[in-house]
PDB file of N, CA and C in Angstrom:
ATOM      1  N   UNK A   1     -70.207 -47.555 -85.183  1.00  0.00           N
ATOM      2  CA  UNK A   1     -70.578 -48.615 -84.258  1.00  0.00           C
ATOM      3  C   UNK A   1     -71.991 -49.064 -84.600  1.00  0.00           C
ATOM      4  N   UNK A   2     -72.377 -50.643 -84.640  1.00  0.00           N
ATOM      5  CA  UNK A   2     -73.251 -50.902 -85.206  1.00  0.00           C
ATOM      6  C   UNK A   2     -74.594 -51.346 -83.706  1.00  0.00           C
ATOM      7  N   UNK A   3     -75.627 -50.557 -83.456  1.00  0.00           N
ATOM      8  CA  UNK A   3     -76.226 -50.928 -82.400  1.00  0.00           C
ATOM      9  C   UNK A   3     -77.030 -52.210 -82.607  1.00  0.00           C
ATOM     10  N   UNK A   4     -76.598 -52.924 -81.533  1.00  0.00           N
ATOM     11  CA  UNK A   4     -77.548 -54.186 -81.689  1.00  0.00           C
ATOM     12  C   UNK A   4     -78.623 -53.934 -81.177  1.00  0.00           C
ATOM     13  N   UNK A   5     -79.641 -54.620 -81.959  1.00  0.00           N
ATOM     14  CA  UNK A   5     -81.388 -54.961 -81.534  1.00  0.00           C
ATOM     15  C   UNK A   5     -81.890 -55.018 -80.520  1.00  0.00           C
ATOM     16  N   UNK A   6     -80.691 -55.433 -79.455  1.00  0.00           N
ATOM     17  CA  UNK A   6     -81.295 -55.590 -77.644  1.00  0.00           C
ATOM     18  C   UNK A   6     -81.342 -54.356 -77.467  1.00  0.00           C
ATOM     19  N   UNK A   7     -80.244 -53.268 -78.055  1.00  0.00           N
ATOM     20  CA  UNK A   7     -80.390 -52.358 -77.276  1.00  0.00           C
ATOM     21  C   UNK A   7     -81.220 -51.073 -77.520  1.00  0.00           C
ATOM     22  N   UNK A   8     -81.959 -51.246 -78.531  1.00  0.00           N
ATOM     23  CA  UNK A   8     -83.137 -50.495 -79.558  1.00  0.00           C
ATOM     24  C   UNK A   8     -84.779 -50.540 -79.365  1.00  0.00           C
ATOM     25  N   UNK A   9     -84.872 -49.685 -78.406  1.00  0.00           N
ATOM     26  CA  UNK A   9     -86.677 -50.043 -78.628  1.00  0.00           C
ATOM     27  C   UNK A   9     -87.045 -48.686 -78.775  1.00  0.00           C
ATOM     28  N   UNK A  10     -88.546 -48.442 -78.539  1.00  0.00           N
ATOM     29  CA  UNK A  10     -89.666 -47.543 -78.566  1.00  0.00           C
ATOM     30  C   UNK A  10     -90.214 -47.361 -77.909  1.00  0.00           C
ATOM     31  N   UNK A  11     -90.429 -46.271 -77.151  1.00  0.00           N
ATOM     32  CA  UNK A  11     -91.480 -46.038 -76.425  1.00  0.00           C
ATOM     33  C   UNK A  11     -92.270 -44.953 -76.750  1.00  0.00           C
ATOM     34  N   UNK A  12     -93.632 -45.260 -76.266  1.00  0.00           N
ATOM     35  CA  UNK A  12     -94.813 -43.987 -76.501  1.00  0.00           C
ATOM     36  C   UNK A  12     -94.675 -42.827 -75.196  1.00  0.00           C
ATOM     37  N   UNK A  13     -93.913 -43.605 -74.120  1.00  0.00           N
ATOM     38  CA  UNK A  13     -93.681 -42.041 -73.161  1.00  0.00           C
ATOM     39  C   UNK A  13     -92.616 -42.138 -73.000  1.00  0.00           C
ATOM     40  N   UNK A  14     -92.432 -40.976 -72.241  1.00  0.00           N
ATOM     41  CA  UNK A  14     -90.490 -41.075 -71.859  1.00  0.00           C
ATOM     42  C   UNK A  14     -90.452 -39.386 -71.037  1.00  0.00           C
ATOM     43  N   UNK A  15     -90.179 -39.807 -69.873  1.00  0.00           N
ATOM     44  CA  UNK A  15     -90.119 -38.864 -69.037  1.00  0.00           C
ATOM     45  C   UNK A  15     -91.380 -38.258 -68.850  1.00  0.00           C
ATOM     46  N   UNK A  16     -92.472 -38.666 -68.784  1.00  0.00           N
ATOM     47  CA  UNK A  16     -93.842 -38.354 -69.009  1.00  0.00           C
ATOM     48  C   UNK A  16     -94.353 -37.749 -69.987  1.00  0.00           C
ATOM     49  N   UNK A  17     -93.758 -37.405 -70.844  1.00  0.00           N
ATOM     50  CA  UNK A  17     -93.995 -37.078 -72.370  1.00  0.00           C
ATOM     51  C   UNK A  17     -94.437 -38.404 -73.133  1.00  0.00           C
ATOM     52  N   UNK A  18     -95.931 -37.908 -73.630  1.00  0.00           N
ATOM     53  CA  UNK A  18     -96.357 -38.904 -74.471  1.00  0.00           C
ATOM     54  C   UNK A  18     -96.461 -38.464 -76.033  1.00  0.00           C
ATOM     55  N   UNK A  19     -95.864 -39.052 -77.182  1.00  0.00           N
ATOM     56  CA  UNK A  19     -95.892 -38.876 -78.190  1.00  0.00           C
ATOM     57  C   UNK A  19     -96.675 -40.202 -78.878  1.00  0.00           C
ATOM     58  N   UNK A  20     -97.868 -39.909 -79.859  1.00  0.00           N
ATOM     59  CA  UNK A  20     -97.807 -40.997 -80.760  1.00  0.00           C
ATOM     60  C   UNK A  20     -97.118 -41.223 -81.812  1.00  0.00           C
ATOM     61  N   UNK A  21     -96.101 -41.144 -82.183  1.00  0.00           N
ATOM     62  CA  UNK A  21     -94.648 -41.640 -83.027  1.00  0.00           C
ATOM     63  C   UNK A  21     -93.820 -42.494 -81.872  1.00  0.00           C
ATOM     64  N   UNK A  22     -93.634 -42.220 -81.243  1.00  0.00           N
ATOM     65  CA  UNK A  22     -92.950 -42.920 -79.961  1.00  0.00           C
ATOM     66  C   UNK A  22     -91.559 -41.996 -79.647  1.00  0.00           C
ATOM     67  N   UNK A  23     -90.863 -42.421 -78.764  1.00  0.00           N
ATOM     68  CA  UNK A  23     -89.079 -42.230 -78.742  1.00  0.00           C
ATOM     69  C   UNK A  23     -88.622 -43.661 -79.306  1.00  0.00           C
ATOM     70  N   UNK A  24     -87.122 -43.186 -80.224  1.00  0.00           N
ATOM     71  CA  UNK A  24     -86.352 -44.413 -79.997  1.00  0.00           C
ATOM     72  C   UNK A  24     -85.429 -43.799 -79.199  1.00  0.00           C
ATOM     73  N   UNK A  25     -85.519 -44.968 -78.595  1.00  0.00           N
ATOM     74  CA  UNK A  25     -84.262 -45.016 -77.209  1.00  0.00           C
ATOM     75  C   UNK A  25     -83.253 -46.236 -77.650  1.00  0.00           C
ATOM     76  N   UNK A  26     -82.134 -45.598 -77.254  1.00  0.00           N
ATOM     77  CA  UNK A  26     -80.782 -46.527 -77.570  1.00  0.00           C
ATOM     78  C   UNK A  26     -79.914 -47.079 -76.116  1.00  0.00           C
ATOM     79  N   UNK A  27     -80.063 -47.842 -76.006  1.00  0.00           N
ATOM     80  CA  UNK A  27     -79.412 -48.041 -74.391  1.00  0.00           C
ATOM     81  C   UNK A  27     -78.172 -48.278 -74.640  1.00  0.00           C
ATOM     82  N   UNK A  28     -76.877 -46.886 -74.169  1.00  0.00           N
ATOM     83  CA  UNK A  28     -75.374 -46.848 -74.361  1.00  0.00           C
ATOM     84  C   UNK A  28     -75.133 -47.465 -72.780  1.00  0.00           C
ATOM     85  N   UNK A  29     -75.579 -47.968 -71.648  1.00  0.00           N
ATOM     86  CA  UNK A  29     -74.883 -48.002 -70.648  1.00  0.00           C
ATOM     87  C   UNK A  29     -74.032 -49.142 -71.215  1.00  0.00           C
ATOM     88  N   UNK A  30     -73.018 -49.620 -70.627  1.00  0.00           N
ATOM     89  CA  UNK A  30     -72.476 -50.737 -70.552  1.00  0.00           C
ATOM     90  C   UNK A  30     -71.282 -50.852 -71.916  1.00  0.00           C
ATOM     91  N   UNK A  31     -72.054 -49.807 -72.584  1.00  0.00           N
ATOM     92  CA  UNK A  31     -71.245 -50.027 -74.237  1.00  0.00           C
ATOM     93  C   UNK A  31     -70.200 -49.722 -74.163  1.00  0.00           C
ATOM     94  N   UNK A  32     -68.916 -50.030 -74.873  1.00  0.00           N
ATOM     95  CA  UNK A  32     -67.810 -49.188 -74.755  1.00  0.00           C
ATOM     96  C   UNK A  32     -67.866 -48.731 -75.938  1.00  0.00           C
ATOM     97  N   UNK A  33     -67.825 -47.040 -75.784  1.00  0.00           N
ATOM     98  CA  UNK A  33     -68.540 -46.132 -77.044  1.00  0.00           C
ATOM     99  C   UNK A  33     -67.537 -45.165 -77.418  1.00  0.00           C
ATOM    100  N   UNK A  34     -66.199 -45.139 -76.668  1.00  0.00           N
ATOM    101  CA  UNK A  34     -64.864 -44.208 -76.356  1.00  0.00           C
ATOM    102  C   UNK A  34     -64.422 -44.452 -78.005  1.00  0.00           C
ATOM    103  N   UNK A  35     -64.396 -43.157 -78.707  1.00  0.00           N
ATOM    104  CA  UNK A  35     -63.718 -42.818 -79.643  1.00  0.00           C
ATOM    105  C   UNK A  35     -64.791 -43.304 -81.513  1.00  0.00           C
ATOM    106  N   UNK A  36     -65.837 -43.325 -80.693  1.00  0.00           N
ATOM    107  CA  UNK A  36     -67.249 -43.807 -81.444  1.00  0.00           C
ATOM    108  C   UNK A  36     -67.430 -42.563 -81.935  1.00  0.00           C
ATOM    109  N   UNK A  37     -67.917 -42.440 -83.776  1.00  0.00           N
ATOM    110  CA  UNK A  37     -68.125 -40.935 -84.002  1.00  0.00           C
ATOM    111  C   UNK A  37     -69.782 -41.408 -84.900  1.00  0.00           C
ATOM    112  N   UNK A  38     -70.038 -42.241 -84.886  1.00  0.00           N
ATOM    113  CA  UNK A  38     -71.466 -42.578 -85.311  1.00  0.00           C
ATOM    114  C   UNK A  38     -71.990 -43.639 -84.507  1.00  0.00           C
ATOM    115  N   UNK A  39     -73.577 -43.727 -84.435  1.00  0.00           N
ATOM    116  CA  UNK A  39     -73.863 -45.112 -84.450  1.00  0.00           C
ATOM    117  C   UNK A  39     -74.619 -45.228 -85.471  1.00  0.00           C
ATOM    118  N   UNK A  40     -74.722 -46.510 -85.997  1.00  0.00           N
ATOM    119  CA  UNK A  40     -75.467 -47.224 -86.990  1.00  0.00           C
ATOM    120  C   UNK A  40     -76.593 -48.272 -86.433  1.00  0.00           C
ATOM    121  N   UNK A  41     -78.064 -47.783 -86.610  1.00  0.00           N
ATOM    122  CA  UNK A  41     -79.059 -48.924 -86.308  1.00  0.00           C
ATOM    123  C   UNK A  41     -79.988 -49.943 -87.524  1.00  0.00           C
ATOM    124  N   UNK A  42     -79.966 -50.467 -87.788  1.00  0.00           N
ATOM    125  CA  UNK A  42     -80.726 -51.271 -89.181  1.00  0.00           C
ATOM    126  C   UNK A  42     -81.912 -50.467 -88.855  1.00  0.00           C
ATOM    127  N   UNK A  43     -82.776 -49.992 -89.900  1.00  0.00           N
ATOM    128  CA  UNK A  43     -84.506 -50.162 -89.826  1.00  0.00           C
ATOM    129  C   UNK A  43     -84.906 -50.970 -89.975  1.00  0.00           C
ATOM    130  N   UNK A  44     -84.702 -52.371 -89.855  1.00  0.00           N
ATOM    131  CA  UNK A  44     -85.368 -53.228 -89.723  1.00  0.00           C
ATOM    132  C   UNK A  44     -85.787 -53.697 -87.885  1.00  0.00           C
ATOM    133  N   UNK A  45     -84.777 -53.265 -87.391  1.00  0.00           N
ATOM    134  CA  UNK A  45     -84.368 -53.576 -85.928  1.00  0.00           C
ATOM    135  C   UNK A  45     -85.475 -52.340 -85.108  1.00  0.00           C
ATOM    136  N   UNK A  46     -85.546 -50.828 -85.543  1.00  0.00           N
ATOM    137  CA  UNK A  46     -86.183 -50.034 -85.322  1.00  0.00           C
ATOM    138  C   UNK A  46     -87.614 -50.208 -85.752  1.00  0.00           C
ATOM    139  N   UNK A  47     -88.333 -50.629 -87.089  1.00  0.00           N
ATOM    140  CA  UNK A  47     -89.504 -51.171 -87.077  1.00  0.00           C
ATOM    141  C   UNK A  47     -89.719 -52.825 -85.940  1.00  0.00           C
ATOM    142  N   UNK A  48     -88.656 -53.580 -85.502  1.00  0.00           N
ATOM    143  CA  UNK A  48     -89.104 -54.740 -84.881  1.00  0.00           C
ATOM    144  C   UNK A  48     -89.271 -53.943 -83.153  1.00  0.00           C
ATOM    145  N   UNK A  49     -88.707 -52.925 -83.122  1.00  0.00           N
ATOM    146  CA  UNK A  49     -88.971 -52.339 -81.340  1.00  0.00           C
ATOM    147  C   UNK A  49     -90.020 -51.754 -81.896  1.00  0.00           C
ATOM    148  N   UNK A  50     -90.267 -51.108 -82.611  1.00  0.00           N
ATOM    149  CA  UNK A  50     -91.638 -50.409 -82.451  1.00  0.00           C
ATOM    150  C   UNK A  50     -92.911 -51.079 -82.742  1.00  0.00           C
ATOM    151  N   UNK A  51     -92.504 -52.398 -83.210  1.00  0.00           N
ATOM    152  CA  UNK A  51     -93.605 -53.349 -82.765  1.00  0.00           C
ATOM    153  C   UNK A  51     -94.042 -54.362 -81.946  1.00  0.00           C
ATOM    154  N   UNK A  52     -92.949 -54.755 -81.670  1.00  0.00           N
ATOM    155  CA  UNK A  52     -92.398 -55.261 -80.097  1.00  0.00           C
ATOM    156  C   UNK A  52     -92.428 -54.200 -78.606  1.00  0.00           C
ATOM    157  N   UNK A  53     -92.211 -53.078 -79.100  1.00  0.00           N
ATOM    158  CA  UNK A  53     -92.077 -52.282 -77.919  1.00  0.00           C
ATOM    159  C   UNK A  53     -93.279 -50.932 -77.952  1.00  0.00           C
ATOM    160  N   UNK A  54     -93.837 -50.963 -79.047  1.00  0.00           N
ATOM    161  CA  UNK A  54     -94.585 -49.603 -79.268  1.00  0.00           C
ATOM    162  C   UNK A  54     -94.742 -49.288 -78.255  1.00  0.00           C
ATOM    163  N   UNK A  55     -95.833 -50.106 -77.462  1.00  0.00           N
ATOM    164  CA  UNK A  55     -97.343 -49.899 -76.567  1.00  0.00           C
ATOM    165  C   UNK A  55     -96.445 -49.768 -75.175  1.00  0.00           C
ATOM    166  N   UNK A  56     -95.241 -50.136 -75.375  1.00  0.00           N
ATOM    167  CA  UNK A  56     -94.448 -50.423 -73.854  1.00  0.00           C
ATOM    168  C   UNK A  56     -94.425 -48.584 -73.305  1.00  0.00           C
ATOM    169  N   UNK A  57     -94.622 -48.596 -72.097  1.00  0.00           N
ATOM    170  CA  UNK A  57     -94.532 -47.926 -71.471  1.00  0.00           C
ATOM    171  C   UNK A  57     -92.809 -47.597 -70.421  1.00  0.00           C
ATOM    172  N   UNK A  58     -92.195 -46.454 -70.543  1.00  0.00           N
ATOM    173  CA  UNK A  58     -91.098 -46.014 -69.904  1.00  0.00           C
ATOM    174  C   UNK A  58     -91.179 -46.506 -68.795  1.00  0.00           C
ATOM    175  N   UNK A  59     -90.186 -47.231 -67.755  1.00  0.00           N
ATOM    176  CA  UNK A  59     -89.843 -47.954 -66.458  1.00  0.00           C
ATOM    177  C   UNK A  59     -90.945 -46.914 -65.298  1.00  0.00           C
ATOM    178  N   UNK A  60     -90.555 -45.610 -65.601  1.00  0.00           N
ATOM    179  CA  UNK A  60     -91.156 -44.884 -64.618  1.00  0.00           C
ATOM    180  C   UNK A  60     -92.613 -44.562 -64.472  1.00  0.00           C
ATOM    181  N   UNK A  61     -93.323 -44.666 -65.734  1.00  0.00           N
ATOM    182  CA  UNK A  61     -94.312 -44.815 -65.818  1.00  0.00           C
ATOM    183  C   UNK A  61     -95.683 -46.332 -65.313  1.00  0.00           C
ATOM    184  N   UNK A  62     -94.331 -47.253 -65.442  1.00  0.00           N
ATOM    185  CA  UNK A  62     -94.791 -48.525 -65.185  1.00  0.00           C
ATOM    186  C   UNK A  62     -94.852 -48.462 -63.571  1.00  0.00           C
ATOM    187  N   UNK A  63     -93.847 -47.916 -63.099  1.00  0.00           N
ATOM    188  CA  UNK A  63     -93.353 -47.439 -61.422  1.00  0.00           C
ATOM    189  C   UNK A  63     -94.554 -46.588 -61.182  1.00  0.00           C
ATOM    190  N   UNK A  64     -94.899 -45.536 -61.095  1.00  0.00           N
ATOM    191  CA  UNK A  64     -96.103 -44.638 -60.876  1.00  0.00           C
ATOM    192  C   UNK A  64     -97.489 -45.582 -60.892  1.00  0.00           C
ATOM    193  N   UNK A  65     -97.652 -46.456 -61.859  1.00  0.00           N
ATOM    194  CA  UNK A  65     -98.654 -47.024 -62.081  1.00  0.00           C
ATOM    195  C   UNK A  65     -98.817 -48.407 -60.940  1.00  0.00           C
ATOM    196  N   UNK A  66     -97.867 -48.578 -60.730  1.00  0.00           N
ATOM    197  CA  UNK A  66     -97.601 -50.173 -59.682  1.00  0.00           C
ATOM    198  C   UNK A  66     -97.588 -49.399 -58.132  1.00  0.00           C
ATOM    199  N   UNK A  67     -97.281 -48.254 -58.172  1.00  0.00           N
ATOM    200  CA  UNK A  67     -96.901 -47.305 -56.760  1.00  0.00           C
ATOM    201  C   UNK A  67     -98.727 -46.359 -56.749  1.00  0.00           C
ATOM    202  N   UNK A  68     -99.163 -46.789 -57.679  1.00  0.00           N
ATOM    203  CA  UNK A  68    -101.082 -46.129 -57.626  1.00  0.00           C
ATOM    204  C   UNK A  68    -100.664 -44.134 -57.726  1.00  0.00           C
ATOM    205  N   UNK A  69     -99.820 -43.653 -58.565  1.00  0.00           N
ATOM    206  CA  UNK A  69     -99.454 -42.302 -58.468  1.00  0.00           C
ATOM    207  C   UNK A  69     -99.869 -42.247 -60.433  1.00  0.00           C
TER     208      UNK A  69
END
């Protein structure tokens, strides 16, 4: 299964874990992934989130920060 670009970014935290390499995160909700035995992402798509998305911060982190925690 070939992951598209929307669903491919980077982040520098993730679950309050901060790494400078980042996470790639793959967003499966919604996918229909039943009987899927790989996925396939371009590196080109993975260098464009991690430059598009490096600096982005995980939802919850953005939440803590807007909530003053």
């Amino acid at each position: 299964m070939r992951v598209p670009a929307n669903r491919v970014k980077v982040l520098k935290s993730l679950d309050g874990k901060v790494t400078p390499d980042g996470y790639l995160v793959i967003e499966i909700k919604g996918l229909d992934i039943e009987g899927v035995n790989r996925l396939a992402i371009d590196m080109a798509d993975v260098d464009n989130a991690r430059k598009g998305g490096g600096d982005a911060e995980d939802a919850g982190a953005r939440a803590r920060k807007l909530l003053g925690g």
